[in-house]
Protein backbone atom coordinates (compact mmCIF):
# COMPACT_ATOMS: atom_id res chain seq x y z
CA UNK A 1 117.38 -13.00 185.84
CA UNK A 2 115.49 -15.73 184.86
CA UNK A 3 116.32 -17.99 181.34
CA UNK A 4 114.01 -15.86 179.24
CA UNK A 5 115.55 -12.64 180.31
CA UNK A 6 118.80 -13.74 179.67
CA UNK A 7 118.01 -15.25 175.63
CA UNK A 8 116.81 -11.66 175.37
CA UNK A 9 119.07 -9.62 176.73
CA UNK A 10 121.98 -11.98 174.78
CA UNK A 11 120.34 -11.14 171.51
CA UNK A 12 119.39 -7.78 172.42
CA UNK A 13 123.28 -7.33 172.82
CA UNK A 14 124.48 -9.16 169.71
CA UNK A 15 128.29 -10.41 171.28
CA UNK A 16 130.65 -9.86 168.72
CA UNK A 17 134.44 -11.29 168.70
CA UNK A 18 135.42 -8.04 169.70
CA UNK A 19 132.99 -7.19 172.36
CA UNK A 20 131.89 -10.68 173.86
CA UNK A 21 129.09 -10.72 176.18
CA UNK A 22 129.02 -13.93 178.52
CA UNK A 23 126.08 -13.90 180.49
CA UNK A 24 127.13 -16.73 182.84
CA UNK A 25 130.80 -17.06 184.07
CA UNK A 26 132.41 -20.17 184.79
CA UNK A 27 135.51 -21.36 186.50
CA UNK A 28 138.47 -19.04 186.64
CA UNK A 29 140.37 -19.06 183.43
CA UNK A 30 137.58 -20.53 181.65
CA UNK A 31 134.98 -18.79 178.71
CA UNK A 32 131.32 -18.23 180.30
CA UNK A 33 128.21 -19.54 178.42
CA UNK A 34 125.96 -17.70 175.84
CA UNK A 35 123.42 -19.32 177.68
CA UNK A 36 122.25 -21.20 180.81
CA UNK A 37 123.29 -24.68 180.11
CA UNK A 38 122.04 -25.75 183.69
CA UNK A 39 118.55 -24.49 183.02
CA UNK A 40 118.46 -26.05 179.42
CA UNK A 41 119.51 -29.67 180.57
CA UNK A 42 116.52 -29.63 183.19
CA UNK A 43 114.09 -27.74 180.74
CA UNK A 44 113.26 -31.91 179.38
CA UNK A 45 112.03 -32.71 182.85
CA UNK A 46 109.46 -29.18 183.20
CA UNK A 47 107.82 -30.17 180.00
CA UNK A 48 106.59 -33.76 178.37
CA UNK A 49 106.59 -32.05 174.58
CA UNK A 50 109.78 -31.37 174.55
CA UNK A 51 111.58 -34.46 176.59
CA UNK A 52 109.35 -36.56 174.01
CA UNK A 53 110.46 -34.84 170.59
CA UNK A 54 114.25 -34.73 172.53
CA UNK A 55 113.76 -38.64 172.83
CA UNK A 56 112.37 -39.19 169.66
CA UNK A 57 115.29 -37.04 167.42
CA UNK A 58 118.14 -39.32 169.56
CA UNK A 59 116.24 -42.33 168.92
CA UNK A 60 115.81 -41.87 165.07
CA UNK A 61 119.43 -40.64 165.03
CA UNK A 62 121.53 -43.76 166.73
CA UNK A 63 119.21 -45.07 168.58
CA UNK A 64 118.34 -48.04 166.72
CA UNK A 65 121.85 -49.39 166.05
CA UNK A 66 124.37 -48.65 164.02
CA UNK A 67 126.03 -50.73 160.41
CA UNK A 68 129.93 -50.82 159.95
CA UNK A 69 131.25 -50.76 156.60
CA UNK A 70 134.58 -53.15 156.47
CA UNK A 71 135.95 -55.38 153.63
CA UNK A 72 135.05 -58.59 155.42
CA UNK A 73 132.71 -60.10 158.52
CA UNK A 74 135.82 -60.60 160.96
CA UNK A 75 136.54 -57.29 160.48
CA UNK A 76 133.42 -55.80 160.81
CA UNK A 77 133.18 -58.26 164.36
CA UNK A 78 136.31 -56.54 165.38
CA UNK A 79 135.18 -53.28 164.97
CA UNK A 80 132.19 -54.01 167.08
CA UNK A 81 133.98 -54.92 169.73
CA UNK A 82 136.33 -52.43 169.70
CA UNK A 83 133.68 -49.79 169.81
CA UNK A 84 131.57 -51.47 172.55
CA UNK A 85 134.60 -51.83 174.47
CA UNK A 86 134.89 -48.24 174.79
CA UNK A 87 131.89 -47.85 176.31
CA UNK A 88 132.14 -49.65 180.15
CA UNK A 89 128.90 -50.82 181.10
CA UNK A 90 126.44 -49.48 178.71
CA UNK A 91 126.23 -50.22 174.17
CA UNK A 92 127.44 -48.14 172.14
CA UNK A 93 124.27 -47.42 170.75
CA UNK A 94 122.72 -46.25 173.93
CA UNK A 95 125.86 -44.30 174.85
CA UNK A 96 125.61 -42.28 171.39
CA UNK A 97 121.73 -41.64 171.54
CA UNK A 98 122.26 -39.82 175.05
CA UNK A 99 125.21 -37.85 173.17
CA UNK A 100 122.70 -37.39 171.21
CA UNK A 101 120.07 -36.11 173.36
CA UNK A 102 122.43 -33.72 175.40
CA UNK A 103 123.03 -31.79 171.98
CA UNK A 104 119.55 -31.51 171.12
CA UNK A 105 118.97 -30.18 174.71
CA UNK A 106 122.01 -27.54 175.31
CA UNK A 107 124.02 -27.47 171.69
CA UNK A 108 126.67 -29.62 173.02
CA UNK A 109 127.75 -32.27 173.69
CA UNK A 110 131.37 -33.33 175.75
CA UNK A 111 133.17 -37.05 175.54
CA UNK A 112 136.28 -37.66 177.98
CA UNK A 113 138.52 -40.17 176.22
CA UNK A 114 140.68 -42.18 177.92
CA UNK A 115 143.93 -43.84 176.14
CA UNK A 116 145.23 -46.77 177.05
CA UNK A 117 148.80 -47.92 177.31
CA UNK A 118 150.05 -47.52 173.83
CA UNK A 119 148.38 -44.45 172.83
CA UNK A 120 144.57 -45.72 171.87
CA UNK A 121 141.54 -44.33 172.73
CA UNK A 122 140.53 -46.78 175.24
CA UNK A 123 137.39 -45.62 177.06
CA UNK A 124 135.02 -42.95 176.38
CA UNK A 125 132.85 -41.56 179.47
CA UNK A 126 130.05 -38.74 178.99
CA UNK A 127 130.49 -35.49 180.44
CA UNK A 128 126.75 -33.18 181.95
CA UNK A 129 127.21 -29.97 179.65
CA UNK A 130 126.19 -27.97 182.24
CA UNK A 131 129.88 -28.98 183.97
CA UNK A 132 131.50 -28.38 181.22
CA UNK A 133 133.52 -25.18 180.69
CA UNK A 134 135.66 -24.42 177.35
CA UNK A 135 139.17 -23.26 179.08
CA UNK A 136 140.56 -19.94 177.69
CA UNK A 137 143.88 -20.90 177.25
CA UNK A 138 143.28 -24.23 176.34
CA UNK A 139 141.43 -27.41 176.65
CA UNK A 140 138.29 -27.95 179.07
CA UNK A 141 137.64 -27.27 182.97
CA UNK A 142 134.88 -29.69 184.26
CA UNK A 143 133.26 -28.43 187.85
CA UNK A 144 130.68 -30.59 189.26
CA UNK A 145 128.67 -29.00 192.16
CA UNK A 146 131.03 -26.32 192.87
CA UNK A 147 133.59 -28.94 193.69
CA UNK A 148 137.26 -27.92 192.46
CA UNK A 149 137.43 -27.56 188.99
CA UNK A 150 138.71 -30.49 186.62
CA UNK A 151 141.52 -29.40 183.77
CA UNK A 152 140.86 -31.33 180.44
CA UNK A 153 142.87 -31.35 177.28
CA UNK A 154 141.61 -31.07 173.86
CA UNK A 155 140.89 -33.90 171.88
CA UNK A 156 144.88 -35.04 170.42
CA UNK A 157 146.61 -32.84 173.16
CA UNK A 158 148.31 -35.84 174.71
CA UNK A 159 151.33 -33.75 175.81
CA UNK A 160 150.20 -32.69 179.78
CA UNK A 161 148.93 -36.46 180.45
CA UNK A 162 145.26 -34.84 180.94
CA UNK A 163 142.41 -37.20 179.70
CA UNK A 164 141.18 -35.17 176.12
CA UNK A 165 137.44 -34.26 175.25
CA UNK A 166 136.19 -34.34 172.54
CA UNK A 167 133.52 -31.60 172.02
CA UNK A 168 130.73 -31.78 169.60
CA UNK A 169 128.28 -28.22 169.42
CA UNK A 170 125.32 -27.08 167.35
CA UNK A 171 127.02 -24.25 165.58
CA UNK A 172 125.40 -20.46 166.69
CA UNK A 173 125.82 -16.78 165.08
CA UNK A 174 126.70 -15.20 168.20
CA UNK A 175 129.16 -17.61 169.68
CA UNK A 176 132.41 -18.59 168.14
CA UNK A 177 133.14 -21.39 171.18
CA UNK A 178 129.90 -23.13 173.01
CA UNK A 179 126.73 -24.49 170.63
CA UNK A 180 123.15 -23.51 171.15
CA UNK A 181 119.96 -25.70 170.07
CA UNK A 182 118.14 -24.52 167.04
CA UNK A 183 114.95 -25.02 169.13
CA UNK A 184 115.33 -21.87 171.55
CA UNK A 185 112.90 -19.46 169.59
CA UNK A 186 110.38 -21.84 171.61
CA UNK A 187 111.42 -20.99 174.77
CA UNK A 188 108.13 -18.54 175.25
CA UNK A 189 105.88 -21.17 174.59
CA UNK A 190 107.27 -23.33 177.01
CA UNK A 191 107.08 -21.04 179.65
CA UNK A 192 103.48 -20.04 178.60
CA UNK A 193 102.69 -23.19 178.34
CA UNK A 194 103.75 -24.48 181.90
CA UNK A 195 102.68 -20.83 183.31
CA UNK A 196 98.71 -22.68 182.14
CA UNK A 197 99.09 -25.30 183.64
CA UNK A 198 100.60 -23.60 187.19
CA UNK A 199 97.29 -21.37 186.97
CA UNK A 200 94.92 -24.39 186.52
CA UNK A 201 96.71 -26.44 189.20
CA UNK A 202 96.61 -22.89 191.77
CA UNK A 203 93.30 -22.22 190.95
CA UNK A 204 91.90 -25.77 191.28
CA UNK A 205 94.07 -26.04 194.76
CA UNK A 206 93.11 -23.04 196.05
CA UNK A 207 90.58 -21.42 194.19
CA UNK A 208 91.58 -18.33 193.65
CA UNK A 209 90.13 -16.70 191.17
CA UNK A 210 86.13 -16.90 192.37
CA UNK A 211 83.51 -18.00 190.24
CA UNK A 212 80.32 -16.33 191.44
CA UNK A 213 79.41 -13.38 194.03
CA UNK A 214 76.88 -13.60 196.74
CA UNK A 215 74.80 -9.93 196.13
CA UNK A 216 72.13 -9.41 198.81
CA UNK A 217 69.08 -6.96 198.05
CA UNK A 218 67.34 -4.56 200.01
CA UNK A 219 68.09 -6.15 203.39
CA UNK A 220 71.34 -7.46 204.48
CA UNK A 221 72.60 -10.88 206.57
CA UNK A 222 72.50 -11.78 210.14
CA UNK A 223 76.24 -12.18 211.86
CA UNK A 224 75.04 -15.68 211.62
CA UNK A 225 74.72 -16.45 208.49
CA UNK A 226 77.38 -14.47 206.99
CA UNK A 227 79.74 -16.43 209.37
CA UNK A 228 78.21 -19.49 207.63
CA UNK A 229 78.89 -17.84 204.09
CA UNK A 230 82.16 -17.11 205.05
CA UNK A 231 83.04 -20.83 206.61
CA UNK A 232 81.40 -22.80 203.69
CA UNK A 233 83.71 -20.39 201.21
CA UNK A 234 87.28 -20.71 203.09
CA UNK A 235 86.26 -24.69 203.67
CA UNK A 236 84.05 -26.60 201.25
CA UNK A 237 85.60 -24.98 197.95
CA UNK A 238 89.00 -26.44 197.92
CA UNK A 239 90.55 -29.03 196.54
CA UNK A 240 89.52 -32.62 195.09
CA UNK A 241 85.95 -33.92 197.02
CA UNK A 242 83.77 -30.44 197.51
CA UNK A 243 82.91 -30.04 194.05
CA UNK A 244 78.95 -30.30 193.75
CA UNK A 245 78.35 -28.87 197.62
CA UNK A 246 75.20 -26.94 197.90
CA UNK A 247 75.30 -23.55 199.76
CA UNK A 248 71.93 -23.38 202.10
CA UNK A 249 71.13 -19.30 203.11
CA UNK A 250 68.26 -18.76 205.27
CA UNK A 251 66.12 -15.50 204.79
CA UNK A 252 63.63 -14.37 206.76
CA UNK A 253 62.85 -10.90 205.44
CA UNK A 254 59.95 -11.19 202.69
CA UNK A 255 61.91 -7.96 200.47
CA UNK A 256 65.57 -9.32 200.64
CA UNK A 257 66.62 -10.84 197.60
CA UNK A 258 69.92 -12.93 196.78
CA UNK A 259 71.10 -13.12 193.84
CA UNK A 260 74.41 -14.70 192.45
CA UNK A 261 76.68 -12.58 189.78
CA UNK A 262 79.22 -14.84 187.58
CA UNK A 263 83.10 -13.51 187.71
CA UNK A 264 85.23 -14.35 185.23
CA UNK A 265 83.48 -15.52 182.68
CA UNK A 266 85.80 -14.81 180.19
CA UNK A 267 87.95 -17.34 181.45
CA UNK A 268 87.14 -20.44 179.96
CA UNK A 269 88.15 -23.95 180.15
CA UNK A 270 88.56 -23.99 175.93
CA UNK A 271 90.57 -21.16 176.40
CA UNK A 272 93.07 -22.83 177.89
CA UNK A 273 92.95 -26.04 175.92
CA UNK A 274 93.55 -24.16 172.88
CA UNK A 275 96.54 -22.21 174.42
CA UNK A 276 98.24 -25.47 175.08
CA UNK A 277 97.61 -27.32 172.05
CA UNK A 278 98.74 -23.77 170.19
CA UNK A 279 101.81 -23.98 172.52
CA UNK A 280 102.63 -27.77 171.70
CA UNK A 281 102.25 -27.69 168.25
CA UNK A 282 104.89 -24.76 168.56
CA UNK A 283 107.03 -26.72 170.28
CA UNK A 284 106.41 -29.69 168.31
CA UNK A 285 107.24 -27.93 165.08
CA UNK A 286 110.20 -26.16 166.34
CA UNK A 287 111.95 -29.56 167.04
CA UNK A 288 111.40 -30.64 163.09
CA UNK A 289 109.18 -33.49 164.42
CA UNK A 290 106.48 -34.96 162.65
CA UNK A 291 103.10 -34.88 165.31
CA UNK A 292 102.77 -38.87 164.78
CA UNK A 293 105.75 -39.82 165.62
CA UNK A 294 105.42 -38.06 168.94
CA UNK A 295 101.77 -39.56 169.67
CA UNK A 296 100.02 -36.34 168.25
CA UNK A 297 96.94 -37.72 166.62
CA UNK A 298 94.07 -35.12 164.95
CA UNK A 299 90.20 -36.82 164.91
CA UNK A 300 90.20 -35.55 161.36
CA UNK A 301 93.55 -37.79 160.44
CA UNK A 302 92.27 -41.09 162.44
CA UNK A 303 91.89 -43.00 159.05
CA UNK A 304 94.59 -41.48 156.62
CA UNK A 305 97.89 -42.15 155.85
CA UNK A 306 101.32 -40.06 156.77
């Protein structure tokens, strides 16, 4: 069951508190996910409209530094530091725009905090969501490549000496415990959209859909130079360098005429460049994003303001 199948067969079933559906199960004792969270996080790398407007929404959000409020500059110093100390080996800006990004691109995201000897939070540490199981008991089981699974406590559950998360989700109708993006209505259109772009890349590799037919008239070929049709077909009309070949057919017969009969004319190159711009503009808009901001540029806008 691919990712589409299983948005529509979790909405078709409307999960209710009392009758639950989980469509993918996760370590024992743990709830399963609404949706595919392991799909969703690699969705950004199968499509450059939605990485971009995932990049963008982080950026905007925390990406550009962050102001803290205090009574006085020594204190607002300390709380720098105290925050960037949390985060080894990376700002604290830059850790909170990939939090960031991970919501925008499952619904959640998970922080493992680490306290320190008395009782602080001491480190923070990002957790994949598509590790990350809500436990049904309590707390959190992380399972990374079907290694063993990981118990975690919630966040202020320092009583079983487990390192806490802290879980942040994008609230959903049908799910009381894991978030979902507000973005999956788009789902079709990104699977339309890279099911184009398959086509054009299959078709211009192997060229399968053909683009004329040879018809012969009142006569028909030699052996020999149907073997030659045949050849030049399966070996000159592939791939990047035989565009522009020219076919050569010898006739002898004065009453034989060839002729050559477009296919598929219907299928035309603006066909599919509308498709895709109607599927990224979809996209586009489903993330909230203005088209600018994301490099989207109309000839008709070159010279106005927005």
């Amino acid at each position: 069951m691919n990712l589409i199948e299983k948005v529509r067969t979790y909405l078709l079933n409307k999960a209710t508190a009392q009758n639950e559906l989980q469509l993918t199960s996760g370590p024992s004792g743990s709830w399963g996910w609404p949706f595919a969270y392991d799909q969703l996080a690699r969705l950004p790398e199968r499509h450059p409209w939605h990485a971009r407007c995932l990049e963008v929404i982080a950026a905007a959000s925390v990406g550009v530094g962050y102001d803290v409020l205090t009574d006085s500059d020594a204190e607002e110093r300390r709380t720098r530091d105290v925050l960037e100390g949390l985060v080894p080996d990376d700002s604290f800006s830059s850790f909170a725009a990939f939090g960031v990004f991970a919501q925008m691109a499952t619904g959640n995201d998970y922080l493992e905090c680490v306290r320190g000897p008395r009782g602080a939070v001491a480190e923070l540490y990002f957790m994949p969501p598509h590790y990350c199981w809500i436990g049904k008991e309590n707390g959190f089981i992380y399972q990374a490549n079907n290694g063993a699974p990981q118990p975690f406590a919630s966040f202020g559950n320092t009583k079983d000496g487990l390192h806490e998360v802290i879980h942040f989700r994008t609230p959903y109708l049908c799910d009381k415990r894991y978030g979902v993006p507000r973005w999956v209505g788009m789902l079709r259109a990104i699977q339309l959209d890279n099911n184009a772009v398959d086509y054009n890349a299959d078709f211009f590799a192997n060229g399968a859909v053909p683009n004329l037919a040879i018809i012969v008239e009142g006569g028909e070929f030699t052996p020999e130079v149907e073997k030659a049709i045949q050849e030049f077909l399966s070996g000159n009309l592939k791939g990047l360098g035989n565009q522009h070949k020219t076919l050569y057919l010898p006739v002898s017969e004065q009453n034989v005429k060839v002729r050559f009969e477009k296919l598929n004319e219907g299928l035309k190159d603006g066909w599919f460049h509308g498709l895709r711009m109607d599927n990224r503009d979809e996209i586009v808009a489903a993330h909230g994003v203005p088209p600018r901001i994301v490099g989207i540029m109309s000839a008709s806008q070159l010279g106005g303001g927005g």
